[in-house]
Protein backbone atom coordinates (compact mmCIF):
# COMPACT_ATOMS: atom_id res chain seq x y z
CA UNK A 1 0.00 0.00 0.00
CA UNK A 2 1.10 3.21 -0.63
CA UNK A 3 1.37 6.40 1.13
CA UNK A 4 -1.30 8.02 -0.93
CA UNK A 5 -4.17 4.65 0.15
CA UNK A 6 -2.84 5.14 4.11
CA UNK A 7 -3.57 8.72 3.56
CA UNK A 8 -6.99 8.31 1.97
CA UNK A 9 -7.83 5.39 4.54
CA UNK A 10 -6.99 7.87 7.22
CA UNK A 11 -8.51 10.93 5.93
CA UNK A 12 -11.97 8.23 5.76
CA UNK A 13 -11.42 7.35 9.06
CA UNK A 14 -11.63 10.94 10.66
CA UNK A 15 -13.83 11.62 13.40
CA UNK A 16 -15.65 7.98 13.15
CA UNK A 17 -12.99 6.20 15.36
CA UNK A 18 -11.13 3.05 13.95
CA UNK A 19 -9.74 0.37 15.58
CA UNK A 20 -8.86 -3.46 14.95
CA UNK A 21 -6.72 -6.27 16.90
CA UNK A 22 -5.02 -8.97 15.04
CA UNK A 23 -4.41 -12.33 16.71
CA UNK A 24 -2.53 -14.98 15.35
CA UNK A 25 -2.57 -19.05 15.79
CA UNK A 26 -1.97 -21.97 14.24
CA UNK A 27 -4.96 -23.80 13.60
CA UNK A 28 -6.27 -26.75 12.06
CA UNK A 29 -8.85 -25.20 9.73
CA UNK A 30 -9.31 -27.97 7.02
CA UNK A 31 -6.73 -30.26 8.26
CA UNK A 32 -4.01 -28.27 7.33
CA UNK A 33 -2.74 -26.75 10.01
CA UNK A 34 -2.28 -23.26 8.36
CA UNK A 35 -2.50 -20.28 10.49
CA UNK A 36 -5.53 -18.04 11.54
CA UNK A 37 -5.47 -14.51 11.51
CA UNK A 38 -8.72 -13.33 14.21
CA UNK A 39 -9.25 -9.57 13.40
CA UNK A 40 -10.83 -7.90 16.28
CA UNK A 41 -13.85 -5.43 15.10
CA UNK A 42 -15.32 -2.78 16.73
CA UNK A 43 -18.72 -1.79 15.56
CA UNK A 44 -18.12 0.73 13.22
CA UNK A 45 -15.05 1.63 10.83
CA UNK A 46 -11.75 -0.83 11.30
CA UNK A 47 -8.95 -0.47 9.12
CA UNK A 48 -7.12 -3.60 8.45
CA UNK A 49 -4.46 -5.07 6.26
CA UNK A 50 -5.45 -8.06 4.62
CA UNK A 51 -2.67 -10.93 5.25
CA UNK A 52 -4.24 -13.89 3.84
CA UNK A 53 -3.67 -15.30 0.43
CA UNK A 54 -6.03 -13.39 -2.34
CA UNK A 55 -9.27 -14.97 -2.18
CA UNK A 56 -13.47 -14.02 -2.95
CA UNK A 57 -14.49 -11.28 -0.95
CA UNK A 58 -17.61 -13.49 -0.82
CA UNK A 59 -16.28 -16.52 0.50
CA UNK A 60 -13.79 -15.02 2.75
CA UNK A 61 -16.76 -12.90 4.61
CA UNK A 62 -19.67 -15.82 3.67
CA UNK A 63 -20.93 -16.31 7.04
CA UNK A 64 -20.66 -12.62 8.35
CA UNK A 65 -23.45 -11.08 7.27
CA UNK A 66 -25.08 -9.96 10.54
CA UNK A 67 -21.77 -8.61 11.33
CA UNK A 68 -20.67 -6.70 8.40
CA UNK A 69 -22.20 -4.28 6.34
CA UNK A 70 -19.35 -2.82 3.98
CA UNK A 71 -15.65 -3.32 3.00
CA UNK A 72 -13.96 -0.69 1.52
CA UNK A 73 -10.86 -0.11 -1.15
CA UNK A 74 -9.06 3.03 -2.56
CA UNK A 75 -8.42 1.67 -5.87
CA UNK A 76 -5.62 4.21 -7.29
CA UNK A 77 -5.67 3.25 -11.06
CA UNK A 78 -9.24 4.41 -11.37
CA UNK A 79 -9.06 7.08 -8.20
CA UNK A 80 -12.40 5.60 -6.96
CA UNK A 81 -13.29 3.55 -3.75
CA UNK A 82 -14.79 0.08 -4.24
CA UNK A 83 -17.17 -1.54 -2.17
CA UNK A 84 -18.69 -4.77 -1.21
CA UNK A 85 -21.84 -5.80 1.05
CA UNK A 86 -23.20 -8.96 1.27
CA UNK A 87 -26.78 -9.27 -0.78
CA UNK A 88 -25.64 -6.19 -2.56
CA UNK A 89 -24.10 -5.20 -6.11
CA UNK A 90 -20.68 -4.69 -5.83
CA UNK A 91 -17.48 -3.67 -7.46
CA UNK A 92 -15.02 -5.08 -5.26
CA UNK A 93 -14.63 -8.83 -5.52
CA UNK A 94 -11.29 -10.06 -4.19
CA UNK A 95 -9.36 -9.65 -0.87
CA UNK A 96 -5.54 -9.28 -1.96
CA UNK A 97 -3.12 -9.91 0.43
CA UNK A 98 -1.08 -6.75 1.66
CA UNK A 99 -3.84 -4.38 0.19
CA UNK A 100 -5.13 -2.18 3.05
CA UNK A 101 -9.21 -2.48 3.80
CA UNK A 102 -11.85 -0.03 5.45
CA UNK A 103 -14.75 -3.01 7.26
CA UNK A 104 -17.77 -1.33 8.57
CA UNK A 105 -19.08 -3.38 11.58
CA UNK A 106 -22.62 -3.47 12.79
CA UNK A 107 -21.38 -5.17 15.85
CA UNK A 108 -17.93 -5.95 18.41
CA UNK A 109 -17.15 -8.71 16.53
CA UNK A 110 -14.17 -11.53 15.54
CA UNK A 111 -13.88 -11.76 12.20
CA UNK A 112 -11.48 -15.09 11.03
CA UNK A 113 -9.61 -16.53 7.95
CA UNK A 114 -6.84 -18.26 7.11
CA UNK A 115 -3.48 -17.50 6.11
């Protein structure tokens, strides 16, 4: 991520509080005892970077929809953000590890994939 997406992500995140934990353990999500990142939301804005392996934004928040309402990314080629909600058109599709992400929470909540 550049300078110019942790600037935008932080101008968005002005006066509507951000925060996120990660926590990291090995697990033994389908038997192969890869690791699992736990992302700590607070209800409302969390900034996160992604550190799994690029995977559907649908799959990797399938499950979540009581919890999350939005993801957000700057995406600098076309200087527009892109979205996703569950049950909702969207124009952000993939989660791509490194890439820095805005989650809107409708609740505290843990939020878990693999590495």
């Amino acid at each position: 991520m550049t300078d110019k997406g942790n600037i935008a992500l932080g101008v968005l995140a002005i006066g509507v509080g951000i925060g996120a934990i990660v926590l990291a353990r090995r697990g033994t999500n389908g038997g192969n005892g890869g690791l699992i990142i736990t992302e700590q939301l607070v209800a409302g804005n969390n900034e996160i970077v992604f550190q799994g392996s690029t995977r559907d934004i649908a799959t990797a928040f399938f499950g979540y929809e009581a919890e999350i309402n939005s993801v957000w990314w700057y995406d600098w080629e076309a200087l527009t953000w892109r979205s996703y909600s569950p049950g909702a058109p969207s124009d952000l599709y993939y989660l791509v590890q490194g890439e820095t992400y805005v989650i809107h929470a409708n609740v505290d909540c843990e939020w878990t994939y693999e590495k």
